[in-house]
PDB file of N, CA and C in Angstrom:
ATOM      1  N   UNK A   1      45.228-125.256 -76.714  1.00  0.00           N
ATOM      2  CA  UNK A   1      44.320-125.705 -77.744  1.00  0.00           C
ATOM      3  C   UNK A   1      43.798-124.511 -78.526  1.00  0.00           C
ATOM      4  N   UNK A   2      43.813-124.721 -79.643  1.00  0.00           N
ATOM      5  CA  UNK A   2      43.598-123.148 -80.822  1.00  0.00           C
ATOM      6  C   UNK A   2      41.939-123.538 -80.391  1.00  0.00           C
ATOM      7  N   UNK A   3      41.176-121.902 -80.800  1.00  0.00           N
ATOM      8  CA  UNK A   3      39.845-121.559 -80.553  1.00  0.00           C
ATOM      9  C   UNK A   3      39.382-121.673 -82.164  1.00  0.00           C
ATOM     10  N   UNK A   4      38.092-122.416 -82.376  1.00  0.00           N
ATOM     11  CA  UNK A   4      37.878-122.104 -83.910  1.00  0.00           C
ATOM     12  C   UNK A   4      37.045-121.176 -83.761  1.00  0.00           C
ATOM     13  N   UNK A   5      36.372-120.423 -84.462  1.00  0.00           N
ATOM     14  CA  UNK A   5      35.248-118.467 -84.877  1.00  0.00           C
ATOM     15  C   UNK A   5      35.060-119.137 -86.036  1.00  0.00           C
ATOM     16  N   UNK A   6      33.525-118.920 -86.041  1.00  0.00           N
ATOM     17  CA  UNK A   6      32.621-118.586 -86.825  1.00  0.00           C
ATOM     18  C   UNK A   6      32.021-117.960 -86.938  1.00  0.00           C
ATOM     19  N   UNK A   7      32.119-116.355 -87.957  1.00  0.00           N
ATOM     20  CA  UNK A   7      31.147-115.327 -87.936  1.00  0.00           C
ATOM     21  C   UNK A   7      30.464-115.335 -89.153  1.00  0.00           C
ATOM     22  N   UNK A   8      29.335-114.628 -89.271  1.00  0.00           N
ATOM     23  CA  UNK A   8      28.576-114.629 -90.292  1.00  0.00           C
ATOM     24  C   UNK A   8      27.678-113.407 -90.575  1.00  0.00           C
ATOM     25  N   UNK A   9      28.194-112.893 -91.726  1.00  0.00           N
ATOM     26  CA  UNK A   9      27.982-111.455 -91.851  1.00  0.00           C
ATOM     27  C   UNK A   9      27.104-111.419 -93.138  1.00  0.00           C
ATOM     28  N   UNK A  10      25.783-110.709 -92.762  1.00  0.00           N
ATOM     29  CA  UNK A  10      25.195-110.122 -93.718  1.00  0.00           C
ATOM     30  C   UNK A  10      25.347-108.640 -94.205  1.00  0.00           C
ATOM     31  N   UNK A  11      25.733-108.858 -95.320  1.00  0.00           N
ATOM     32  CA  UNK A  11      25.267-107.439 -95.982  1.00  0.00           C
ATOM     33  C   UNK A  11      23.727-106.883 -96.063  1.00  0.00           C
ATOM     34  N   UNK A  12      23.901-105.823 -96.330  1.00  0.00           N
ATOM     35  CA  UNK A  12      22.627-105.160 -96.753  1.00  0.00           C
ATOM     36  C   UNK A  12      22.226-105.159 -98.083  1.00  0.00           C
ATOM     37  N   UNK A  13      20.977-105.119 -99.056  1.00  0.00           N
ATOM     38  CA  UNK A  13      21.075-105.091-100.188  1.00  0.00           C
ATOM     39  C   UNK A  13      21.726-104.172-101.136  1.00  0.00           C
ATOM     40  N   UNK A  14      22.123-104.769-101.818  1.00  0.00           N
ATOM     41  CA  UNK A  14      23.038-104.025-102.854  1.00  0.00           C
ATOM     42  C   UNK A  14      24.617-103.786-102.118  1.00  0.00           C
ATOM     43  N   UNK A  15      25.165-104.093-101.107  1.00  0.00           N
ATOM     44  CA  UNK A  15      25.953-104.130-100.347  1.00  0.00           C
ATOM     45  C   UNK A  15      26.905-104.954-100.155  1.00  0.00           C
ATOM     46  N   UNK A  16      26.416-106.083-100.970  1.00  0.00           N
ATOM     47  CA  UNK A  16      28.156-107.374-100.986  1.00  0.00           C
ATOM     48  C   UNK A  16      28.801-107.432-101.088  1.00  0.00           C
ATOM     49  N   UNK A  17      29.109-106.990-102.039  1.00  0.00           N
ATOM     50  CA  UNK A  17      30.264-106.427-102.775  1.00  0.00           C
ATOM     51  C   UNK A  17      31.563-105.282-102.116  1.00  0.00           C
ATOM     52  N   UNK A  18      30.995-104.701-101.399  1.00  0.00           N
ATOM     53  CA  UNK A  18      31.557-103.454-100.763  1.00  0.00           C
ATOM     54  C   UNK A  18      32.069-104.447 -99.650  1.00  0.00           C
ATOM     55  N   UNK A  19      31.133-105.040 -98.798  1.00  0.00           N
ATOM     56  CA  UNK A  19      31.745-105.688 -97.778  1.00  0.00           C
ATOM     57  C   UNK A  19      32.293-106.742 -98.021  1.00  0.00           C
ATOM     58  N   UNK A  20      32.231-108.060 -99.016  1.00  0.00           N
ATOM     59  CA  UNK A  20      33.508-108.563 -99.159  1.00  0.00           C
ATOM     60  C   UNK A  20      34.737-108.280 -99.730  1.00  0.00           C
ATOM     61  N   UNK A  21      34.362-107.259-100.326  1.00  0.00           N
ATOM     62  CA  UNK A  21      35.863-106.122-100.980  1.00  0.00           C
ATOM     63  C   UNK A  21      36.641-105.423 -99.034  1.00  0.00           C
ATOM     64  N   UNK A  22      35.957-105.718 -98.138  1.00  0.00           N
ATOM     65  CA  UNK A  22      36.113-104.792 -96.884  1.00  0.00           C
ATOM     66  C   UNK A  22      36.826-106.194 -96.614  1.00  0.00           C
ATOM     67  N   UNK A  23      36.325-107.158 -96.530  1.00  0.00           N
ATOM     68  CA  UNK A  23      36.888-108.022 -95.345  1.00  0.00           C
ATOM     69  C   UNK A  23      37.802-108.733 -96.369  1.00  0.00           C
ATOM     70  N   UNK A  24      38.428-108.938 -97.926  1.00  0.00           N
ATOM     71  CA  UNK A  24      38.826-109.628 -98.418  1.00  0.00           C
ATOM     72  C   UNK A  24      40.575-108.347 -98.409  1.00  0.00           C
ATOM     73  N   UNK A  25      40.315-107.251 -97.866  1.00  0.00           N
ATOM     74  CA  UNK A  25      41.371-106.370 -97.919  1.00  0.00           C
ATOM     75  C   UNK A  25      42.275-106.028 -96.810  1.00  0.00           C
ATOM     76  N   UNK A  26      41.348-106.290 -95.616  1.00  0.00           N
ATOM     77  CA  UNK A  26      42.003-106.462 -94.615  1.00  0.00           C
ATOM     78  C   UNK A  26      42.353-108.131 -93.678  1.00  0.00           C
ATOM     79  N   UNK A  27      42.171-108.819 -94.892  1.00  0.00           N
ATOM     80  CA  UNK A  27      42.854-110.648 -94.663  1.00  0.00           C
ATOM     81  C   UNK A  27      44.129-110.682 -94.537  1.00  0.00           C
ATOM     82  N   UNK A  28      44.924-109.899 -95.449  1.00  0.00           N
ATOM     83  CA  UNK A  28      46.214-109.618 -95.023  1.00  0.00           C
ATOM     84  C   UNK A  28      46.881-109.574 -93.801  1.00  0.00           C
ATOM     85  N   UNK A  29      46.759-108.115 -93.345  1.00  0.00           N
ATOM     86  CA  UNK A  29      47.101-107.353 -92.277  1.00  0.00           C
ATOM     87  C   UNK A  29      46.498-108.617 -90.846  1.00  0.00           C
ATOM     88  N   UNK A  30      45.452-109.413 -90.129  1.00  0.00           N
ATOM     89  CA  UNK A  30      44.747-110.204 -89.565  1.00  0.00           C
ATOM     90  C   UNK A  30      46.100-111.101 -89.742  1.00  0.00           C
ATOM     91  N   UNK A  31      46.140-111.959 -91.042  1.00  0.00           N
ATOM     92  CA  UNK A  31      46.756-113.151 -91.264  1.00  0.00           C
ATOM     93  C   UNK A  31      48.660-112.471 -90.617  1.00  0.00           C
ATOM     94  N   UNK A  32      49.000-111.637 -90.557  1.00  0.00           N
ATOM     95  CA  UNK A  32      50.147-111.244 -89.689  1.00  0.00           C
ATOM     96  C   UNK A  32      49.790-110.657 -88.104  1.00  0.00           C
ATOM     97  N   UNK A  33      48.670-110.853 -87.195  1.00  0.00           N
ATOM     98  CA  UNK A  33      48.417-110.703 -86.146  1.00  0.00           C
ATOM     99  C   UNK A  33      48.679-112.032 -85.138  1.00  0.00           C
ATOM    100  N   UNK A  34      49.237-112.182 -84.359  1.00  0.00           N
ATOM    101  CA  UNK A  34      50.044-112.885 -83.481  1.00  0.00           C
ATOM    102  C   UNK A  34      48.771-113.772 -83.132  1.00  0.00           C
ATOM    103  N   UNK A  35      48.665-115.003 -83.079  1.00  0.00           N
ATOM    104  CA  UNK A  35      47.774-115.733 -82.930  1.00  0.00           C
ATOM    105  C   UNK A  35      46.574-116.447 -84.075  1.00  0.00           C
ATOM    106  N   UNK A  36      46.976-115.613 -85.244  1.00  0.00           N
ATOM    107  CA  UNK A  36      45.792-116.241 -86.334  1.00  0.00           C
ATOM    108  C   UNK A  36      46.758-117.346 -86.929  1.00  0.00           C
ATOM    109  N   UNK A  37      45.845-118.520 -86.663  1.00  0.00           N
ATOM    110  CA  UNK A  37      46.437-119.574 -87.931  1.00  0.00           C
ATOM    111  C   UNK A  37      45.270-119.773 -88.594  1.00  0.00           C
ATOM    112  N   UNK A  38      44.515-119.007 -89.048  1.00  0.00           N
ATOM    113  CA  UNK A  38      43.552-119.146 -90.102  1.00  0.00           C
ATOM    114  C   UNK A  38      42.236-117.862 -90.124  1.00  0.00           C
ATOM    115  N   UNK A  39      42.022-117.557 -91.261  1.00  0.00           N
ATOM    116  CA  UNK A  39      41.044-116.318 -91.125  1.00  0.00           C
ATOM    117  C   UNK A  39      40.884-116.498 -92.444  1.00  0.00           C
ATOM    118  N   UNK A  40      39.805-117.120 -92.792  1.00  0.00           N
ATOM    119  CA  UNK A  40      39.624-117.459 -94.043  1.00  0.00           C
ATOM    120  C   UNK A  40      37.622-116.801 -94.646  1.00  0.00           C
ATOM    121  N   UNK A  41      37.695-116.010 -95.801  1.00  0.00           N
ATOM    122  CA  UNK A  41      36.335-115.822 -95.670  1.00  0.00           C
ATOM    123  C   UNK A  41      35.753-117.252 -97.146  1.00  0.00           C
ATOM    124  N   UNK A  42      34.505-117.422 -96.886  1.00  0.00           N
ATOM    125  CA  UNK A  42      33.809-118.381 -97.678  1.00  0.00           C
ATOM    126  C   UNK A  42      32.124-117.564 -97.750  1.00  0.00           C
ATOM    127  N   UNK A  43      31.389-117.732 -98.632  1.00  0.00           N
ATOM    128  CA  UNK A  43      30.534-117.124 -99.005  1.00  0.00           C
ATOM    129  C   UNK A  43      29.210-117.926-100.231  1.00  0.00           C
ATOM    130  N   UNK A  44      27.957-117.408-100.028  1.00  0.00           N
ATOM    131  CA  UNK A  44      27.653-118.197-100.844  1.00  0.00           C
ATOM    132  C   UNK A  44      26.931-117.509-101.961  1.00  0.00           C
ATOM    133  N   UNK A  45      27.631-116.136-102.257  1.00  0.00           N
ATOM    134  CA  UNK A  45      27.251-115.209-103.233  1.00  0.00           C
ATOM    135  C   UNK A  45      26.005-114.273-102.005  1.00  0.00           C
ATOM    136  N   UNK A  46      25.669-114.191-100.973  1.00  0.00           N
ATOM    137  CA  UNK A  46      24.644-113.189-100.475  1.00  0.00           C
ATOM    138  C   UNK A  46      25.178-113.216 -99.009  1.00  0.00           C
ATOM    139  N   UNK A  47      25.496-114.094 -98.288  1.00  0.00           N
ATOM    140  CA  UNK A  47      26.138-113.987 -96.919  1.00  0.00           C
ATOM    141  C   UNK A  47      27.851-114.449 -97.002  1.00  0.00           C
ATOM    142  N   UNK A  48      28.407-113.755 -95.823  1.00  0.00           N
ATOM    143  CA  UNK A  48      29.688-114.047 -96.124  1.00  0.00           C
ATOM    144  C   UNK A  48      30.403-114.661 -94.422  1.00  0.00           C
ATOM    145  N   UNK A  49      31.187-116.336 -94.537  1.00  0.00           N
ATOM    146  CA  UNK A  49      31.351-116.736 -93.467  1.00  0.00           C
ATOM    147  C   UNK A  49      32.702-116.758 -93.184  1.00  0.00           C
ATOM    148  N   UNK A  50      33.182-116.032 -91.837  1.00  0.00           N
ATOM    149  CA  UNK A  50      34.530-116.094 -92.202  1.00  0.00           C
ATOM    150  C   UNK A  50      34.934-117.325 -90.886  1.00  0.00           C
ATOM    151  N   UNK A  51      35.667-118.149 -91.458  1.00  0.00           N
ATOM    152  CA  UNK A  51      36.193-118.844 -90.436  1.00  0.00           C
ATOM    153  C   UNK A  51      37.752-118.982 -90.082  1.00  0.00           C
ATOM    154  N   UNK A  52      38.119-119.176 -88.641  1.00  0.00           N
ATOM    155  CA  UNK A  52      39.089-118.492 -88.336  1.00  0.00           C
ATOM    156  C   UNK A  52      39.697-119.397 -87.149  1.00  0.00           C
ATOM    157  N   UNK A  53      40.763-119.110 -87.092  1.00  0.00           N
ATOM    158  CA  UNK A  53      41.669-120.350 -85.574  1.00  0.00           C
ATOM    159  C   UNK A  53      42.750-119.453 -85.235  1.00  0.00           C
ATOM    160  N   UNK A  54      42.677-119.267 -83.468  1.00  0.00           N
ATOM    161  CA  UNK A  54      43.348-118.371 -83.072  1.00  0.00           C
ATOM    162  C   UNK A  54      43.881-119.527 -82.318  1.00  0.00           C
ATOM    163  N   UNK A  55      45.394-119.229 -82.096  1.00  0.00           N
ATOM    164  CA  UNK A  55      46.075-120.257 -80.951  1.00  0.00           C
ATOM    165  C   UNK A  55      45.300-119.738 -79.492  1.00  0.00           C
ATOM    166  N   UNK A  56      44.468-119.094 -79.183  1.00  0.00           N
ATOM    167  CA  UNK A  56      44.639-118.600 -77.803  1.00  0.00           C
ATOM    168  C   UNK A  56      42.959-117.738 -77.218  1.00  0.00           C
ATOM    169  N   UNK A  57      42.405-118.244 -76.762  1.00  0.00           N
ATOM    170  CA  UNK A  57      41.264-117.279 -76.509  1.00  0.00           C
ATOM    171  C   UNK A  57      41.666-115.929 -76.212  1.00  0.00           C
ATOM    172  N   UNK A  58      43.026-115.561 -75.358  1.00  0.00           N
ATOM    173  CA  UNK A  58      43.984-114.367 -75.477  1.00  0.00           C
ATOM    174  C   UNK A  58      43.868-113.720 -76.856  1.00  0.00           C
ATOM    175  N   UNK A  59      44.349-114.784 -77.326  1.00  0.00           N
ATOM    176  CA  UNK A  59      44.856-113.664 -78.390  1.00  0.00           C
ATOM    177  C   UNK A  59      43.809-113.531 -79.673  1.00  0.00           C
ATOM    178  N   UNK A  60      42.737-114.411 -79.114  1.00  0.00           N
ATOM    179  CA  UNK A  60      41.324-114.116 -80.192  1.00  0.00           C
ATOM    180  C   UNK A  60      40.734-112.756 -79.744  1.00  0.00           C
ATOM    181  N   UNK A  61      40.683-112.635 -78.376  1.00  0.00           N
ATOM    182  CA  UNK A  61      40.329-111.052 -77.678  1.00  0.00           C
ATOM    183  C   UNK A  61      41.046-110.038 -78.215  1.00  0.00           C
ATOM    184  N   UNK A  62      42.270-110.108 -78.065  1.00  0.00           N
ATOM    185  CA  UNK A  62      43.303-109.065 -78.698  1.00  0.00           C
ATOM    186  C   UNK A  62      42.533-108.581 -79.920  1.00  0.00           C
ATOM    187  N   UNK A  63      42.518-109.384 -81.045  1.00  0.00           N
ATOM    188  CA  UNK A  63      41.975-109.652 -82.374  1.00  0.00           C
ATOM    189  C   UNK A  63      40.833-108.867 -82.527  1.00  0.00           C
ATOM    190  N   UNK A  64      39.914-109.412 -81.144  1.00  0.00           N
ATOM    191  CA  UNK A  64      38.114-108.673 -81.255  1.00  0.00           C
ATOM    192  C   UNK A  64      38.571-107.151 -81.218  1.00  0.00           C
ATOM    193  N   UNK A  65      39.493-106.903 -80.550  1.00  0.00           N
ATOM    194  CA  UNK A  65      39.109-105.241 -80.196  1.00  0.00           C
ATOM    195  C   UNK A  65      40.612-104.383 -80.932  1.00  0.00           C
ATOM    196  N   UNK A  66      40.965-105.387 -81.420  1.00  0.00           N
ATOM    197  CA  UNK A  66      42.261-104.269 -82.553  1.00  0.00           C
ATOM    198  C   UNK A  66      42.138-103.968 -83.474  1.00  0.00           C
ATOM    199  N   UNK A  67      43.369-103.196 -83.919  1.00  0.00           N
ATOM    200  CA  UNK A  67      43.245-102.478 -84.975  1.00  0.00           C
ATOM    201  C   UNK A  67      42.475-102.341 -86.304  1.00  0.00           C
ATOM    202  N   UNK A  68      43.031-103.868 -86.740  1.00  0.00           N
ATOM    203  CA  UNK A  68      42.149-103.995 -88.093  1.00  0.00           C
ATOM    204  C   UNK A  68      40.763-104.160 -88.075  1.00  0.00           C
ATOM    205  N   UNK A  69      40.216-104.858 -87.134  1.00  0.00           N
ATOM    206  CA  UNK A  69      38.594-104.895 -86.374  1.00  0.00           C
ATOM    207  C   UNK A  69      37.963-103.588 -86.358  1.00  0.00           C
ATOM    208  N   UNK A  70      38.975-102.909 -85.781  1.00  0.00           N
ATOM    209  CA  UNK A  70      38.179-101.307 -85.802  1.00  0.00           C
ATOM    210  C   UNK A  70      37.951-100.368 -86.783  1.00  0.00           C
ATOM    211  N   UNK A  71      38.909-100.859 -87.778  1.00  0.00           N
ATOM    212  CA  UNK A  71      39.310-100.075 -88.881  1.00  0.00           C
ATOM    213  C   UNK A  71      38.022-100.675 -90.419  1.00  0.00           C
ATOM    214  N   UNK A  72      37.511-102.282 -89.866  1.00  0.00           N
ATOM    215  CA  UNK A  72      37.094-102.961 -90.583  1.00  0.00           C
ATOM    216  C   UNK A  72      35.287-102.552 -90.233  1.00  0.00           C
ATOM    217  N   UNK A  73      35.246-102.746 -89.028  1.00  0.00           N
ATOM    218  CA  UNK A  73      33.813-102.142 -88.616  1.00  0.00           C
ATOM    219  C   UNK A  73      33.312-100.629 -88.681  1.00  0.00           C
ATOM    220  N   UNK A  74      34.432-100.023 -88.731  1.00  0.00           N
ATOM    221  CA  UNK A  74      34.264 -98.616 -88.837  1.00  0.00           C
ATOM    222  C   UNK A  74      33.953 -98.450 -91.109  1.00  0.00           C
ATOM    223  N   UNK A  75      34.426 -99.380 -91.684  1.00  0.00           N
ATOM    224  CA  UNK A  75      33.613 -99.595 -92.988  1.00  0.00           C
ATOM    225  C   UNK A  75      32.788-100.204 -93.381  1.00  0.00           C
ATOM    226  N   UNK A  76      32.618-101.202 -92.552  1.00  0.00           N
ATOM    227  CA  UNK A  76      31.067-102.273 -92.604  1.00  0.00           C
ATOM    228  C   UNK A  76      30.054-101.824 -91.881  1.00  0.00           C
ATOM    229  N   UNK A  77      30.079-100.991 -90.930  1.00  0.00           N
ATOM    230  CA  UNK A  77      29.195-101.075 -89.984  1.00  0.00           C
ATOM    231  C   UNK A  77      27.246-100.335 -90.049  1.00  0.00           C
ATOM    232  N   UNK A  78      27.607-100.014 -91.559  1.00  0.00           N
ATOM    233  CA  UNK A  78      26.262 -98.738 -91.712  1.00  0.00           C
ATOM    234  C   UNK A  78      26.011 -99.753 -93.157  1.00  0.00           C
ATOM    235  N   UNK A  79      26.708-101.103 -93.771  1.00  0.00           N
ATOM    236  CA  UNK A  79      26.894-102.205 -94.812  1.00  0.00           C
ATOM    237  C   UNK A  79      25.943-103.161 -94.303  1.00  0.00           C
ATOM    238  N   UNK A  80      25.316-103.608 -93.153  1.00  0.00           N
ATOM    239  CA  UNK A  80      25.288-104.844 -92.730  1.00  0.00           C
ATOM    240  C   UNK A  80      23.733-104.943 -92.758  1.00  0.00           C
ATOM    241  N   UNK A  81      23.197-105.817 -93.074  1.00  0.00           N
ATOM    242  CA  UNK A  81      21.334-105.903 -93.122  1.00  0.00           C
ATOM    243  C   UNK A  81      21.271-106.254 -91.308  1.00  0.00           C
ATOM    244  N   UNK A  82      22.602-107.606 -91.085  1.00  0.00           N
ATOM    245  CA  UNK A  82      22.192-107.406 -89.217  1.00  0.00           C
ATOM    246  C   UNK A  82      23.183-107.378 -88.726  1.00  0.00           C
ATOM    247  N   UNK A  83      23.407-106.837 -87.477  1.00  0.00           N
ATOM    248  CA  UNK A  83      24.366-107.547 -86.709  1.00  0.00           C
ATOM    249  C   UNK A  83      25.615-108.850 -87.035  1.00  0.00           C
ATOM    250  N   UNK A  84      26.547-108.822 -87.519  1.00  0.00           N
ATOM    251  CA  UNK A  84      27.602-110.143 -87.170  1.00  0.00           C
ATOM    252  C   UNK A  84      27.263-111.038 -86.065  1.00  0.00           C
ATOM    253  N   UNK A  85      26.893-112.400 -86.397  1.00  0.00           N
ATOM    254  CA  UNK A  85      27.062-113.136 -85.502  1.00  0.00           C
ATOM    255  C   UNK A  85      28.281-113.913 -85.646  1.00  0.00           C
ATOM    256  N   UNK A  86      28.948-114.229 -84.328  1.00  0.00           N
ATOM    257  CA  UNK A  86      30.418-114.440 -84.035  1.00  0.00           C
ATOM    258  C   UNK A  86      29.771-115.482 -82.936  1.00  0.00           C
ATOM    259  N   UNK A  87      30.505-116.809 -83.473  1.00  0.00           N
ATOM    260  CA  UNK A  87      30.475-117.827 -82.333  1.00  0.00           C
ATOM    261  C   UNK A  87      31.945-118.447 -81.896  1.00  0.00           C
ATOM    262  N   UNK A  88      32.215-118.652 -81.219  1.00  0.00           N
ATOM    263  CA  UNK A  88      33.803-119.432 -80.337  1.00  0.00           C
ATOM    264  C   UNK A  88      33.149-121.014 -80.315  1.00  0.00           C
ATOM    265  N   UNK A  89      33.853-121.680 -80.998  1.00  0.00           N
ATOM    266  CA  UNK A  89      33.673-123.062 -80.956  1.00  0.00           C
ATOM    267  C   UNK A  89      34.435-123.937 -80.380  1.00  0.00           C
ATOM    268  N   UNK A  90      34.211-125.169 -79.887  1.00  0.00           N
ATOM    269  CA  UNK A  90      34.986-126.155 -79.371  1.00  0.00           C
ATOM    270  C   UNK A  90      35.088-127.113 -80.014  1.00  0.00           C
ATOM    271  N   UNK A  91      36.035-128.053 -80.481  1.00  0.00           N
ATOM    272  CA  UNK A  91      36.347-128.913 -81.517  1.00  0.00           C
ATOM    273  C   UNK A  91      35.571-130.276 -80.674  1.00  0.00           C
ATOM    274  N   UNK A  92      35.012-130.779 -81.723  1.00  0.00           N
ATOM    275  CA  UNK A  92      34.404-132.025 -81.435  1.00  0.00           C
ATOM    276  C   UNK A  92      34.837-133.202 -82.142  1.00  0.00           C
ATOM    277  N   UNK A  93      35.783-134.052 -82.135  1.00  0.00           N
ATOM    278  CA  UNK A  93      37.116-134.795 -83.521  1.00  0.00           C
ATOM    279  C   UNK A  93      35.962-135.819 -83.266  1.00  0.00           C
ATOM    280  N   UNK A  94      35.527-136.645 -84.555  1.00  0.00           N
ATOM    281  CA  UNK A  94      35.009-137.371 -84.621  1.00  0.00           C
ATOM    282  C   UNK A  94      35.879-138.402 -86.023  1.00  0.00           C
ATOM    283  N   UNK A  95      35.766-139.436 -86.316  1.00  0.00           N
ATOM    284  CA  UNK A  95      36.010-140.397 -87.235  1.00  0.00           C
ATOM    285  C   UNK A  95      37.498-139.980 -87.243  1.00  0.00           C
ATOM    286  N   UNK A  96      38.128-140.118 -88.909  1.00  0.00           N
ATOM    287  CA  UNK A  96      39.367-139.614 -89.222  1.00  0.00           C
ATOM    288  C   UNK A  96      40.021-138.501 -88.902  1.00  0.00           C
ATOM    289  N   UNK A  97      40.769-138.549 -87.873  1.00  0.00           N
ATOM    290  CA  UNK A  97      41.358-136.986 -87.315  1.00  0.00           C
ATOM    291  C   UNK A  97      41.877-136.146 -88.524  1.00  0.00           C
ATOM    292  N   UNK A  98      41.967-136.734 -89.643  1.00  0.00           N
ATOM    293  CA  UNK A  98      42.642-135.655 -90.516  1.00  0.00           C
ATOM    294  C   UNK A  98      41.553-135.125 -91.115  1.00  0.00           C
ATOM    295  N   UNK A  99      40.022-135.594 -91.107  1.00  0.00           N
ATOM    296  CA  UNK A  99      38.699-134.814 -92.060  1.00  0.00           C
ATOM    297  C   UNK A  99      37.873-134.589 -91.036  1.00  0.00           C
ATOM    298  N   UNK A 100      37.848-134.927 -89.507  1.00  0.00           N
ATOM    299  CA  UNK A 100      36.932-134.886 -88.504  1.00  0.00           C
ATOM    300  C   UNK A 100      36.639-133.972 -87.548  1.00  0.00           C
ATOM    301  N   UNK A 101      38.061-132.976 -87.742  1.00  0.00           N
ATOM    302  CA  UNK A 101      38.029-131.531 -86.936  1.00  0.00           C
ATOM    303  C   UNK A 101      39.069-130.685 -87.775  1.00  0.00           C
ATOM    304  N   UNK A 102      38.520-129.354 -87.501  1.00  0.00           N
ATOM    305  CA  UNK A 102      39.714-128.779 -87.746  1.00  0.00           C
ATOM    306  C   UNK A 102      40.557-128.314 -86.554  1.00  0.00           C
ATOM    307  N   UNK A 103      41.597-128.391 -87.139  1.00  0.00           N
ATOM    308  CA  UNK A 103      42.584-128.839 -85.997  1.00  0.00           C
ATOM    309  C   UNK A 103      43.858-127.276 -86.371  1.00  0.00           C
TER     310      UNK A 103
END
């Protein structure tokens, strides 16, 4: 069963820009890492949410502590007003399976 992530990253002021230019550059490189079927960022002009589906709690770990993660925090990390919060979700399918989870 794929894992859905939800993180949610604040910038710092005057700082948005830099960090969704950070995480909109390394979507690429992620979207060819063994296990992403989705890593998508959404935003609402001041916070930025990236949501994401790994086939594998494996290979969502892999993900937390590789390359592009390191390479990505090592440019956001002095960017951020707080901390990333990162949650692991469990699908809850309710009504029409095709609008009721993501799947």
């Amino acid at each position: 069963m794929s894992v859905i992530v939800v993180a949610t990253i604040t910038p710092a002021e005057g700082q948005y820009q830099a960090v969704l230019d950070a995480f909109t550059g390394i979507i690429p490189a992620v979207h060819q890492e063994e296990g992403c079927e989705l890593y998508a960022a959404h935003t609402d002009g001041r916070i930025i949410i990236m949501v994401e589906r790994w086939t594998s709690a494996e290979l969502l770990a892999a993900h937390a502590d590789g390359e592009n993660l390191v390479k990505l925090n090592a440019v956001i990390g002095d960017l951020l007003a707080t901390p990333t919060v990162v949650k692991a979700l469990q699908n809850v399918p309710a009504g029409d399976p095709a609008k009721g989870s993501i799947q």
